[in-house]
C-alpha atoms as a PDB file:
ATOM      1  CA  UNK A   1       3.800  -0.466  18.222  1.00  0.00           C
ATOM      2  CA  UNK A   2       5.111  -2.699  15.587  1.00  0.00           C
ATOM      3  CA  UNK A   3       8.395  -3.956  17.623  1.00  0.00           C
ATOM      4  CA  UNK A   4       6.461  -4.003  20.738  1.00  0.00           C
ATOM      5  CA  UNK A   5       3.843  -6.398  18.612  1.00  0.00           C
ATOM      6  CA  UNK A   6       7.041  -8.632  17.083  1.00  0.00           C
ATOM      7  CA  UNK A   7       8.617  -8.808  20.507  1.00  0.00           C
ATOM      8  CA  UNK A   8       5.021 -10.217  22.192  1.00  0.00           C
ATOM      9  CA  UNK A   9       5.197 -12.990  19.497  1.00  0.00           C
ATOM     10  CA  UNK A  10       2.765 -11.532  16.791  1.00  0.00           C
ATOM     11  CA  UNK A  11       2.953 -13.409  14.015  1.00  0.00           C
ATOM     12  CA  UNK A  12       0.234 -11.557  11.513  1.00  0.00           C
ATOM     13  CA  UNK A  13      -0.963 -12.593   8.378  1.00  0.00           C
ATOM     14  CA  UNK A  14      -0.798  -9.239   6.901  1.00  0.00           C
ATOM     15  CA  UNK A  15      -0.854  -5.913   8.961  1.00  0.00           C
ATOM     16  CA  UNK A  16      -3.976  -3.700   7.330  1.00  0.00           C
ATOM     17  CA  UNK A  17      -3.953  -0.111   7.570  1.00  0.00           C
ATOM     18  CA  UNK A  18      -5.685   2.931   5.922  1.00  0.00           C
ATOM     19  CA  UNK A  19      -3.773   5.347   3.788  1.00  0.00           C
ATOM     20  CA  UNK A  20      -2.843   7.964   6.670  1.00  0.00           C
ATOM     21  CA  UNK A  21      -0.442   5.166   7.846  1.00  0.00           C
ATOM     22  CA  UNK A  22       1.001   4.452   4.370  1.00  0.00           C
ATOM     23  CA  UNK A  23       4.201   6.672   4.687  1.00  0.00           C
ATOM     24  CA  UNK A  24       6.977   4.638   2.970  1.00  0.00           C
ATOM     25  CA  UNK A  25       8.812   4.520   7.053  1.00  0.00           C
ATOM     26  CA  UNK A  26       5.718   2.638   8.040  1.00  0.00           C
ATOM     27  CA  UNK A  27       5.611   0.091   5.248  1.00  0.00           C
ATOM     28  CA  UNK A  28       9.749  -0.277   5.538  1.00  0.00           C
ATOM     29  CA  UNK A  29       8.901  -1.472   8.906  1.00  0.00           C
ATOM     30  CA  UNK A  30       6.536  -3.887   8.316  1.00  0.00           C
ATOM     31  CA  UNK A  31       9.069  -5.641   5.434  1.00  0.00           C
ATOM     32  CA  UNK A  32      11.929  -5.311   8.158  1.00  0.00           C
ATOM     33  CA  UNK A  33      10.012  -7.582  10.782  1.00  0.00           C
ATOM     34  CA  UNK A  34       8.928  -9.792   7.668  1.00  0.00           C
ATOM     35  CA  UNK A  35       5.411  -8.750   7.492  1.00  0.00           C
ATOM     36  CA  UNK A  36       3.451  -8.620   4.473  1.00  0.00           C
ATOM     37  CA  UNK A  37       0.884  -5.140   4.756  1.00  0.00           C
ATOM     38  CA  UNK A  38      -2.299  -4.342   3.076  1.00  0.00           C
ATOM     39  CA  UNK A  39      -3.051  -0.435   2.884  1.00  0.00           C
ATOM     40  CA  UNK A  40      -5.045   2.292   0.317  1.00  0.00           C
ATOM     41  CA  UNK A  41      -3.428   4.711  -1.313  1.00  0.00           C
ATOM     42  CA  UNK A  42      -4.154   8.261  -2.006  1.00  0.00           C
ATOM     43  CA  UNK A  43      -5.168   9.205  -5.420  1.00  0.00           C
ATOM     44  CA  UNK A  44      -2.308  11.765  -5.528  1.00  0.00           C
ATOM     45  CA  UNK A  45       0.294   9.482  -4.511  1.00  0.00           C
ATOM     46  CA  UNK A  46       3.356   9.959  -6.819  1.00  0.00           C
ATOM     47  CA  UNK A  47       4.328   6.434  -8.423  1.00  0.00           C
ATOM     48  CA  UNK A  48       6.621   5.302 -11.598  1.00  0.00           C
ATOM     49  CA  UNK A  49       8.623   8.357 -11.612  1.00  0.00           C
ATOM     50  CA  UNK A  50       6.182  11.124 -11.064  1.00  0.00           C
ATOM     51  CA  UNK A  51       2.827  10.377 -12.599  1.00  0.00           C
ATOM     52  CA  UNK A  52      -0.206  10.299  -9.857  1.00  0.00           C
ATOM     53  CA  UNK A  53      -1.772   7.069  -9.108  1.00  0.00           C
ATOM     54  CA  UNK A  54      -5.091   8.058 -10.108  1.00  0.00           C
ATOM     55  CA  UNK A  55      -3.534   9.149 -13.774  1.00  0.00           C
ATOM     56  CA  UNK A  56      -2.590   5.528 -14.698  1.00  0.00           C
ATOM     57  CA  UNK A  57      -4.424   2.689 -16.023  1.00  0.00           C
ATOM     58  CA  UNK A  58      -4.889  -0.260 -13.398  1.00  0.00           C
ATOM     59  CA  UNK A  59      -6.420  -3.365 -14.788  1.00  0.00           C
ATOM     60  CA  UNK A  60      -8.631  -5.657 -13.229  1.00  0.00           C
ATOM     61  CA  UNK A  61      -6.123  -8.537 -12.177  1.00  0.00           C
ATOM     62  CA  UNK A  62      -4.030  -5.423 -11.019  1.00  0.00           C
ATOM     63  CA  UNK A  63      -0.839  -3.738 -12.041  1.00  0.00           C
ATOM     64  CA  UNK A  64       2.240  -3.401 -11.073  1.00  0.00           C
ATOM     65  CA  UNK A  65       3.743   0.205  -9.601  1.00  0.00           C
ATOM     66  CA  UNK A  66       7.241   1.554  -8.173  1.00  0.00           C
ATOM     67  CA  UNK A  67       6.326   3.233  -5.092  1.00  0.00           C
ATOM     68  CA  UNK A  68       9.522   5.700  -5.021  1.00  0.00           C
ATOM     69  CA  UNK A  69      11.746   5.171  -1.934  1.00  0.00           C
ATOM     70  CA  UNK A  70      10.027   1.612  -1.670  1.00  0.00           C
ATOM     71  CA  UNK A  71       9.975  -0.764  -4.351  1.00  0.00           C
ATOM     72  CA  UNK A  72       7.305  -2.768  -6.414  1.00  0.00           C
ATOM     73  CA  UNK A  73       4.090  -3.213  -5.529  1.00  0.00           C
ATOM     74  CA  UNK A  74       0.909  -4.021  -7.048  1.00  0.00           C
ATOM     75  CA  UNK A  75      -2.096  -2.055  -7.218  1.00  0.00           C
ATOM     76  CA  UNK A  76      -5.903  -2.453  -7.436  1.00  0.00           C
ATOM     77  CA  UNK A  77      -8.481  -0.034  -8.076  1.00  0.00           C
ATOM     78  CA  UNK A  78     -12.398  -0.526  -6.763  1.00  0.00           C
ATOM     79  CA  UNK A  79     -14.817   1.602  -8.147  1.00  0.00           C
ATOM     80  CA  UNK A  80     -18.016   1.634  -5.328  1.00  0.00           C
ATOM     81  CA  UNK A  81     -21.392   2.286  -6.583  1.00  0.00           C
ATOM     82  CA  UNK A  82     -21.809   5.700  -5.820  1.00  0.00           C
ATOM     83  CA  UNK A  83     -18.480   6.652  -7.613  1.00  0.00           C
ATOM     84  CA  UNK A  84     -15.846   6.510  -5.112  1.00  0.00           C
ATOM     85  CA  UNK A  85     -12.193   5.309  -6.408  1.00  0.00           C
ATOM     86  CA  UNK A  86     -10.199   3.474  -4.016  1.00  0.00           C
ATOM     87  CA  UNK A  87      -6.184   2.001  -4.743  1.00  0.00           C
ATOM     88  CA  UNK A  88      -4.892  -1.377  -3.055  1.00  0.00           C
ATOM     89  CA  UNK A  89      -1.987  -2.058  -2.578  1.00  0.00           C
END
């Protein structure tokens, strides 16, 4: 879908996604046509050599991370009001 989208001329901002299309082959292809992406991340994920994402500290302005296989990104974390933790990325 993304090639077909690059061949038609799409030129996006940034390609947003939820977490069940964050597999480090899907964000590789974004970077290969260029594209900047916008995604969550699972709590579990494994980041800076094997600690989970939810077992770091993330400040407020956000903080950098090594996604393994990928490369750096940085990371937000949103608390909602009824609890729920969500990563940016």
């Amino acid at each position: 879908m993304l090639a077909l989208a690059k061949k038609r001329g799409i030129k996006p901002e940034a390609v947003a996604m939820d977490a069940w299309y964050s597999s480090l082959d899907n964000l590789k292809s974004i970077r290969s046509h260029g594209w900047v992406w916008v995604t969550t991340l699972r709590k579990n994920r494994i980041v800076n050599r094997n600690i989970q994402l939810n077992k770091l500290d993330i400040s407020e302005e956000g903080t950098p991370i090594h996604l393994r296989g990928y490369g750096w990104v940085t990371v937000f974390k949103f608390t909602a009001k009824n609890g729920r933790i969500d990563y940016l990325t």
